[in-house]
PDB file of N, CA and C in Angstrom:
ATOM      1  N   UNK A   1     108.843  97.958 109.786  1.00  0.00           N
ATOM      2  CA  UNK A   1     107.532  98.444 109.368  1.00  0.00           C
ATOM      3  C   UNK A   1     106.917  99.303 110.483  1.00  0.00           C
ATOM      4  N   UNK A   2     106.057 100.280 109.700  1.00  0.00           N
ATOM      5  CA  UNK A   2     105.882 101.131 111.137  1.00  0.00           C
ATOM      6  C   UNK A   2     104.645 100.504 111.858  1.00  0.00           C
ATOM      7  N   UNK A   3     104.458 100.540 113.144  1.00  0.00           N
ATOM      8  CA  UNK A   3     103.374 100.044 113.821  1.00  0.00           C
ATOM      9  C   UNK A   3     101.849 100.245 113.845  1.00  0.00           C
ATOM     10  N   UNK A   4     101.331  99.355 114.301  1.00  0.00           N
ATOM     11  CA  UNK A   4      99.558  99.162 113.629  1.00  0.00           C
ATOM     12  C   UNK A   4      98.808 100.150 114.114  1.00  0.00           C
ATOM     13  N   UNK A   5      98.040 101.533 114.126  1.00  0.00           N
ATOM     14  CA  UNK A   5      97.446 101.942 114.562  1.00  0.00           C
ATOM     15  C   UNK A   5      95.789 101.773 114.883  1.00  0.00           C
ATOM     16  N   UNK A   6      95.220 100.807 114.361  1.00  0.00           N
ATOM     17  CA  UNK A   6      93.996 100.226 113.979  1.00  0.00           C
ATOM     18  C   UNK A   6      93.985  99.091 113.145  1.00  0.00           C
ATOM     19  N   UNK A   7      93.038  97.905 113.780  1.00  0.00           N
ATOM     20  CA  UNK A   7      92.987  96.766 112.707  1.00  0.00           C
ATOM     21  C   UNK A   7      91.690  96.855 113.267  1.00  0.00           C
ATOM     22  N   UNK A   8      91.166  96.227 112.346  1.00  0.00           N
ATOM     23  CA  UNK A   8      89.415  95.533 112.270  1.00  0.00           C
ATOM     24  C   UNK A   8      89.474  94.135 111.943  1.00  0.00           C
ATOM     25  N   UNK A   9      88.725  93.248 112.428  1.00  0.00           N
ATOM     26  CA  UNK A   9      88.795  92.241 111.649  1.00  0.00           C
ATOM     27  C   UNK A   9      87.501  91.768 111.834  1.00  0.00           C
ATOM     28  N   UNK A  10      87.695  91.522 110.521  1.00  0.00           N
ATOM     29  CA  UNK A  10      85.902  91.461 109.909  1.00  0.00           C
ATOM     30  C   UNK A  10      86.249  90.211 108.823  1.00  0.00           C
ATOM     31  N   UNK A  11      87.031  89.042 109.205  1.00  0.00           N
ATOM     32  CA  UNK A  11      87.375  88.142 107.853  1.00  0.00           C
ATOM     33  C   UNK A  11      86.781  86.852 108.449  1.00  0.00           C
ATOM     34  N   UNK A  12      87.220  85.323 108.407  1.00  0.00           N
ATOM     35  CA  UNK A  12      86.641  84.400 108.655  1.00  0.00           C
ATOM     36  C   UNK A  12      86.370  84.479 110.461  1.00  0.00           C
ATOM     37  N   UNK A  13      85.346  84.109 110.977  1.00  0.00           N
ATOM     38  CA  UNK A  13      85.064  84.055 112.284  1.00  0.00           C
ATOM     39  C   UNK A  13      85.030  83.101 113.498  1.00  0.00           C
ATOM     40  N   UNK A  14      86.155  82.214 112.796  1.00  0.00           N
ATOM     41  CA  UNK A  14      86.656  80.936 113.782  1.00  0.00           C
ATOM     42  C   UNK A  14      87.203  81.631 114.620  1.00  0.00           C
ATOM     43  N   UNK A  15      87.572  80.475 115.529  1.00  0.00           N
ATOM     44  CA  UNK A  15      88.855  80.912 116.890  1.00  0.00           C
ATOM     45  C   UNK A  15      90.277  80.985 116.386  1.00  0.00           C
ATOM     46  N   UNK A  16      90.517  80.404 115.545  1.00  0.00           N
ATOM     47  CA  UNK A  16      92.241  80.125 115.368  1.00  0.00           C
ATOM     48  C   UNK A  16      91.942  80.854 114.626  1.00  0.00           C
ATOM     49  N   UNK A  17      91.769  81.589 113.466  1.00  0.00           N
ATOM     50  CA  UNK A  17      91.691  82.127 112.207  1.00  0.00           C
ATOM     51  C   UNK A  17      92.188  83.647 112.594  1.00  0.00           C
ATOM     52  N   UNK A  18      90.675  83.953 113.975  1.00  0.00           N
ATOM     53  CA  UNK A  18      90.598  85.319 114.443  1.00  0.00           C
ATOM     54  C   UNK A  18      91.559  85.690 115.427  1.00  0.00           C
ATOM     55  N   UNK A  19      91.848  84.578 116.437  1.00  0.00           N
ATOM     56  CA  UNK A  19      93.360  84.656 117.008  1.00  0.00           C
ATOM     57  C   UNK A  19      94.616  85.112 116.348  1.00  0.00           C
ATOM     58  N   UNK A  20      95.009  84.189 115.031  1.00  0.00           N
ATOM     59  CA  UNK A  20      96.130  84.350 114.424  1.00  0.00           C
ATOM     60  C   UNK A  20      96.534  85.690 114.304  1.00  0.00           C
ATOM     61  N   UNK A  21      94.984  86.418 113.591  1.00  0.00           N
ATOM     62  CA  UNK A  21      95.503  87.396 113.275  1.00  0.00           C
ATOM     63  C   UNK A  21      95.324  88.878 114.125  1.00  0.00           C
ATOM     64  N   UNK A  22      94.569  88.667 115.269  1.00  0.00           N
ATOM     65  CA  UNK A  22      94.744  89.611 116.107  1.00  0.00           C
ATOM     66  C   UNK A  22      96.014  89.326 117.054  1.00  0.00           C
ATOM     67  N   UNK A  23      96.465  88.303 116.982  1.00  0.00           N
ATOM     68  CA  UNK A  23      97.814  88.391 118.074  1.00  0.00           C
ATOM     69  C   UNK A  23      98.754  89.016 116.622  1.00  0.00           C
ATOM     70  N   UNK A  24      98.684  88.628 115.626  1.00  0.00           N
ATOM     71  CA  UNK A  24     100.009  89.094 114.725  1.00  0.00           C
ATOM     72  C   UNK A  24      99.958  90.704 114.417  1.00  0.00           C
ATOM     73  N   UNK A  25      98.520  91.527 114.889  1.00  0.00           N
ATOM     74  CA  UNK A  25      98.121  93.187 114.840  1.00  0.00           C
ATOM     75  C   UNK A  25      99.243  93.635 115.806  1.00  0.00           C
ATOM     76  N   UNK A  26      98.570  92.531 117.340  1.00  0.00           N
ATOM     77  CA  UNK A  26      98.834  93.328 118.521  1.00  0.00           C
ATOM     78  C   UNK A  26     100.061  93.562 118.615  1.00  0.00           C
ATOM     79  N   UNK A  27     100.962  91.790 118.286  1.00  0.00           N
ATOM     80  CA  UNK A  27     102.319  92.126 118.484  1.00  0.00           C
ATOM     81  C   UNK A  27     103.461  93.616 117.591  1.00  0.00           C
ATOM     82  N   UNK A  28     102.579  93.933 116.745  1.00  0.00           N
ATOM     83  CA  UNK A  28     102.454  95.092 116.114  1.00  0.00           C
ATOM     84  C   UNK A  28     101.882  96.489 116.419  1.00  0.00           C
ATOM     85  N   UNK A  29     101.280  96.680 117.405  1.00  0.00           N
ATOM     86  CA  UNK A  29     100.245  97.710 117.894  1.00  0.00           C
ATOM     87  C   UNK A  29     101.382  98.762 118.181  1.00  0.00           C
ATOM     88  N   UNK A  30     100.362  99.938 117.888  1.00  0.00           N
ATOM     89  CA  UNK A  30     100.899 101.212 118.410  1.00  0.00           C
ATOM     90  C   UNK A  30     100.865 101.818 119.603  1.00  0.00           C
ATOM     91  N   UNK A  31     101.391 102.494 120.370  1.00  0.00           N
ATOM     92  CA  UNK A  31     101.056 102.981 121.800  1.00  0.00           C
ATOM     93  C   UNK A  31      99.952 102.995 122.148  1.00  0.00           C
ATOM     94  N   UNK A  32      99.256 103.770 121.007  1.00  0.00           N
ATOM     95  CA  UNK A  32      97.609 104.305 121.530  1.00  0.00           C
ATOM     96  C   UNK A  32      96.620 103.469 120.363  1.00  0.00           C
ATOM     97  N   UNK A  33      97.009 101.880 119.747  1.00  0.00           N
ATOM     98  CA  UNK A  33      96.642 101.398 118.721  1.00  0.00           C
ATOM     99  C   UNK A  33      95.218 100.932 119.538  1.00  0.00           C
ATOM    100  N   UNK A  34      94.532 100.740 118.505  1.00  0.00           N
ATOM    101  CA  UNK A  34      93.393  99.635 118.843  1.00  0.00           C
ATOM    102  C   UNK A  34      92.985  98.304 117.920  1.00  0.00           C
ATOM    103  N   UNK A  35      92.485  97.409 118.591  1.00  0.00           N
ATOM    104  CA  UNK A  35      91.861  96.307 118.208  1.00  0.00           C
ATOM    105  C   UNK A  35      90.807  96.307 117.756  1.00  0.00           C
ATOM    106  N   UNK A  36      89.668  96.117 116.833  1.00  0.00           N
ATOM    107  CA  UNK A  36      88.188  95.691 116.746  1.00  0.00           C
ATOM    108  C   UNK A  36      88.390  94.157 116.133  1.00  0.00           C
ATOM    109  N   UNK A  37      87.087  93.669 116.976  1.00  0.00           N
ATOM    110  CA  UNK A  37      86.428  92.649 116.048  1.00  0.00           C
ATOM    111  C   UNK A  37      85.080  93.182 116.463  1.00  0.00           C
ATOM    112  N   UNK A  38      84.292  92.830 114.637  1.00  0.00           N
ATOM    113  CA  UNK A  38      83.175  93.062 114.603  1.00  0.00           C
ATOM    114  C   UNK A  38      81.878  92.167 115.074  1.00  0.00           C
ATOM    115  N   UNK A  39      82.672  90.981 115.190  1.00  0.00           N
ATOM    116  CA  UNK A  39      81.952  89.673 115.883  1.00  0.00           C
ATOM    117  C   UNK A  39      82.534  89.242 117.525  1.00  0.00           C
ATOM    118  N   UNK A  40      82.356  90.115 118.340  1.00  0.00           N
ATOM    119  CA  UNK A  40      83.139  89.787 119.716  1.00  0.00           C
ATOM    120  C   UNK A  40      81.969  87.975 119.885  1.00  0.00           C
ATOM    121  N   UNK A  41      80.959  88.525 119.680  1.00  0.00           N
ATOM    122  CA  UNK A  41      80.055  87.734 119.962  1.00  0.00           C
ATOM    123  C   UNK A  41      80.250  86.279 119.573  1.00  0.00           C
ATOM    124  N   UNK A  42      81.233  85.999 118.663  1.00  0.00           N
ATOM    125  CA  UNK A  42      81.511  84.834 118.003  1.00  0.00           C
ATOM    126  C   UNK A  42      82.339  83.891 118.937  1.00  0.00           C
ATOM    127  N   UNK A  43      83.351  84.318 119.004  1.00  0.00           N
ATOM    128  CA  UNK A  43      84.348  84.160 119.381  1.00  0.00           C
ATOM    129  C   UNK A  43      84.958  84.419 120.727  1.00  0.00           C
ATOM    130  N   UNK A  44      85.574  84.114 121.598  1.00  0.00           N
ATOM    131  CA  UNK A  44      86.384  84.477 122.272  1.00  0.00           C
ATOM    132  C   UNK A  44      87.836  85.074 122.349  1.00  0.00           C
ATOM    133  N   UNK A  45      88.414  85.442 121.379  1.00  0.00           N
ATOM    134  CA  UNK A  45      89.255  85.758 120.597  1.00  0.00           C
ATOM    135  C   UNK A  45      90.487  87.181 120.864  1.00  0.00           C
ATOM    136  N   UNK A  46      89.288  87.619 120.575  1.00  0.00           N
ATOM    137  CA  UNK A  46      89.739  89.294 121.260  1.00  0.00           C
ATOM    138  C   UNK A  46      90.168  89.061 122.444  1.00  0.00           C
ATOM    139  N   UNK A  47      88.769  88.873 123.406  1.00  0.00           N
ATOM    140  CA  UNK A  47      88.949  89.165 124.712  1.00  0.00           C
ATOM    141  C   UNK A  47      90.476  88.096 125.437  1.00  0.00           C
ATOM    142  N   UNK A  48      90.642  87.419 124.499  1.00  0.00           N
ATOM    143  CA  UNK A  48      91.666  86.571 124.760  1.00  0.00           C
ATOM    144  C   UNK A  48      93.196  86.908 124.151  1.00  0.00           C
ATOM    145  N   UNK A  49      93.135  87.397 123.204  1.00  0.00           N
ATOM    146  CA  UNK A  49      94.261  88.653 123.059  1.00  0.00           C
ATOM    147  C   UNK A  49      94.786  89.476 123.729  1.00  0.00           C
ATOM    148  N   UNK A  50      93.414  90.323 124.100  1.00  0.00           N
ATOM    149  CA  UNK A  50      94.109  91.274 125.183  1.00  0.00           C
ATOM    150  C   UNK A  50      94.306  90.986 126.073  1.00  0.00           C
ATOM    151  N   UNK A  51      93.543  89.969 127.145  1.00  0.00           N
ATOM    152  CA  UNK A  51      94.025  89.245 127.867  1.00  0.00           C
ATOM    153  C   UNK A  51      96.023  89.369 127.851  1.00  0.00           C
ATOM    154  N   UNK A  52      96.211  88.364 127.022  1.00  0.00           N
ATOM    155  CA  UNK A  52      97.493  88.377 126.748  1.00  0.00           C
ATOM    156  C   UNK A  52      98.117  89.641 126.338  1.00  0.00           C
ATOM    157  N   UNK A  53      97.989  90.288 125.820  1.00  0.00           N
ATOM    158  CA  UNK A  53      99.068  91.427 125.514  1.00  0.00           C
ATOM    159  C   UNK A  53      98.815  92.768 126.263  1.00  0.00           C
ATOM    160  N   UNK A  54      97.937  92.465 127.160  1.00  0.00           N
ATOM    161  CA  UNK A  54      97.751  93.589 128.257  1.00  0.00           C
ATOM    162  C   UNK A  54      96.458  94.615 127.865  1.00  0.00           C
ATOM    163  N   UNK A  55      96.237  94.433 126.843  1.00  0.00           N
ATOM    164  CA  UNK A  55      95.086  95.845 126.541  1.00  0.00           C
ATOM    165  C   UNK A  55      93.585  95.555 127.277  1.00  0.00           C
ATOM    166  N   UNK A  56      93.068  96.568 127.381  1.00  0.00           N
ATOM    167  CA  UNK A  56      91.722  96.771 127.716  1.00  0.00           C
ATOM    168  C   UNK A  56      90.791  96.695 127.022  1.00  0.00           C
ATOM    169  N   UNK A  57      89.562  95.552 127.085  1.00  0.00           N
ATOM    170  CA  UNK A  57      89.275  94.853 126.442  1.00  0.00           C
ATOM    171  C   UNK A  57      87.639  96.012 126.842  1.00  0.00           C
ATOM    172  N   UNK A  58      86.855  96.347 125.538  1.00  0.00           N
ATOM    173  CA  UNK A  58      85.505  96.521 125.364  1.00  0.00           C
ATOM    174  C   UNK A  58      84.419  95.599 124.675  1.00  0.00           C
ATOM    175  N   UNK A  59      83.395  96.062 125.028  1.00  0.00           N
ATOM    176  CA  UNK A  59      82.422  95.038 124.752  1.00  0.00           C
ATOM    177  C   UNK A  59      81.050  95.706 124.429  1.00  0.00           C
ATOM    178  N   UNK A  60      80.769  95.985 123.060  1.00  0.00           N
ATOM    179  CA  UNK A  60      79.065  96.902 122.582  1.00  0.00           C
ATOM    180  C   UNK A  60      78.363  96.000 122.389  1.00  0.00           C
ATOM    181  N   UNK A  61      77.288  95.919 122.765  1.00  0.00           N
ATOM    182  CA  UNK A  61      76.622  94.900 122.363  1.00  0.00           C
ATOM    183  C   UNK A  61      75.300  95.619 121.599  1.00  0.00           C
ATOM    184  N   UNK A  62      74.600  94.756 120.512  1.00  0.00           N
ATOM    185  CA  UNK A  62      73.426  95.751 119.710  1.00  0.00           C
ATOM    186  C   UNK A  62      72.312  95.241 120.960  1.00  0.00           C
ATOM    187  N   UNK A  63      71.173  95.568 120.944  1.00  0.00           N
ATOM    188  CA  UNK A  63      70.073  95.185 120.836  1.00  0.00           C
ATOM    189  C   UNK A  63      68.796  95.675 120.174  1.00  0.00           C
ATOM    190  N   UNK A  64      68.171  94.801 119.636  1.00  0.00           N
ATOM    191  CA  UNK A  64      67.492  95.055 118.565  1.00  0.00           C
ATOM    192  C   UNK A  64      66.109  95.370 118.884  1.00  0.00           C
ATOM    193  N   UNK A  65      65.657  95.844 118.180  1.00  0.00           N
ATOM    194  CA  UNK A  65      63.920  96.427 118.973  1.00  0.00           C
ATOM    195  C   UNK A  65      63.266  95.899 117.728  1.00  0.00           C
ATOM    196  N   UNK A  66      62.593  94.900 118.385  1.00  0.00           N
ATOM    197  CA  UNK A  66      60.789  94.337 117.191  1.00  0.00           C
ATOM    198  C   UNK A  66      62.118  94.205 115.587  1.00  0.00           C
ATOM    199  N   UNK A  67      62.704  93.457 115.523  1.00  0.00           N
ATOM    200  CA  UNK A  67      63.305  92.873 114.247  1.00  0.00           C
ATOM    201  C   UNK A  67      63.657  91.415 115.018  1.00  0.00           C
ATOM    202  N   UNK A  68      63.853  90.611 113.526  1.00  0.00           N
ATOM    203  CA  UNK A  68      64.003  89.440 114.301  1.00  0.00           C
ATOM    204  C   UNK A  68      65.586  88.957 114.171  1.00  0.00           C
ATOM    205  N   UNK A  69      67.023  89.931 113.927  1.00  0.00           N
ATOM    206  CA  UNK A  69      68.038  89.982 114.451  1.00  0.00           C
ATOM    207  C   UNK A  69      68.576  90.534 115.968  1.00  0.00           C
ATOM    208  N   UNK A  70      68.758  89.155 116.821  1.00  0.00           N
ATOM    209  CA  UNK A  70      68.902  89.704 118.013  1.00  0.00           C
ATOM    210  C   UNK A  70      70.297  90.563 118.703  1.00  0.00           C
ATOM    211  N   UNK A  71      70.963  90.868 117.640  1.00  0.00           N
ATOM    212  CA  UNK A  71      72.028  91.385 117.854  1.00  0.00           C
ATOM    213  C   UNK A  71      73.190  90.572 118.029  1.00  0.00           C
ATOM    214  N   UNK A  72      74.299  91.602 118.378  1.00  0.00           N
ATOM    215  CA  UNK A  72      75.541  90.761 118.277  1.00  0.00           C
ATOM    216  C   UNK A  72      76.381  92.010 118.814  1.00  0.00           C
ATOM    217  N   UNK A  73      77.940  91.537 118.363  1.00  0.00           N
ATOM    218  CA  UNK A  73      78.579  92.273 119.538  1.00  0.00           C
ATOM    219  C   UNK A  73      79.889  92.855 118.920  1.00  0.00           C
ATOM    220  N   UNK A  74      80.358  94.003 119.289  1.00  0.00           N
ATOM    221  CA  UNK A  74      82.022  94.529 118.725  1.00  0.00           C
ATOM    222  C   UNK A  74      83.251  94.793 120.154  1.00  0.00           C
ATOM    223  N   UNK A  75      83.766  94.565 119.584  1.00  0.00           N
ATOM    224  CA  UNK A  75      84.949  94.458 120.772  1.00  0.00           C
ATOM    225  C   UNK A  75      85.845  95.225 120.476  1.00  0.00           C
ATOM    226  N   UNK A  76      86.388  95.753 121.637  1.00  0.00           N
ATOM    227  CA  UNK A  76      87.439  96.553 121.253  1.00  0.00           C
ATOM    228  C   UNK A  76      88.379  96.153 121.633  1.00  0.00           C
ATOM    229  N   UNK A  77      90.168  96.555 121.563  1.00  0.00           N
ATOM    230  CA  UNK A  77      91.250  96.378 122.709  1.00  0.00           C
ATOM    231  C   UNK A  77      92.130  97.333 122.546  1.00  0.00           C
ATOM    232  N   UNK A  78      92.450  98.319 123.873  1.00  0.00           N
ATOM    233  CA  UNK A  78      93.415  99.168 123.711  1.00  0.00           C
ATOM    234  C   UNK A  78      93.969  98.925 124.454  1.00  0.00           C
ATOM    235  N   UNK A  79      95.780 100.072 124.607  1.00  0.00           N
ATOM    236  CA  UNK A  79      96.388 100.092 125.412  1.00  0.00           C
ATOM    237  C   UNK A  79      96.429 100.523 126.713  1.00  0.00           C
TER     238      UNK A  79
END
């Protein structure tokens, strides 16, 4: 199969759930592929992926002005 150039994962927001399936992207990733999760903030997950498979791990965080969502966070991981 040809290799992952982009995954998002935006599905259940546990640890094992979001692990499973970002290690099963990465071990799939393309040279210049990337990682998102849309909930870095949840989880430790990502940053624990790339950790392991070497990529460079980002971190956006929102912040919110006068609403009463205080934000949250997207992660990235490249090569």
């Amino acid at each position: 199969s040809p290799p992952v150039g982009i995954f998002i994962h935006d599905s259940m927001h546990d640890y094992e759930n979001e692990r499973y399936e970002l290690r099963t992207a990465a071990a799939q990733l393309a040279a210049n592929g990337v990682l998102i999760s849309d909930n870095a903030h949840v989880t430790q997950a990502l940053a624990d992926t790339c950790r392991e498979f070497g990529l460079h791990y980002f971190e956006f965080r929102e912040r919110s002005m006068r609403h009463f969502y205080l934000g949250g966070a997207m992660g990235a991981g490249r090569c």
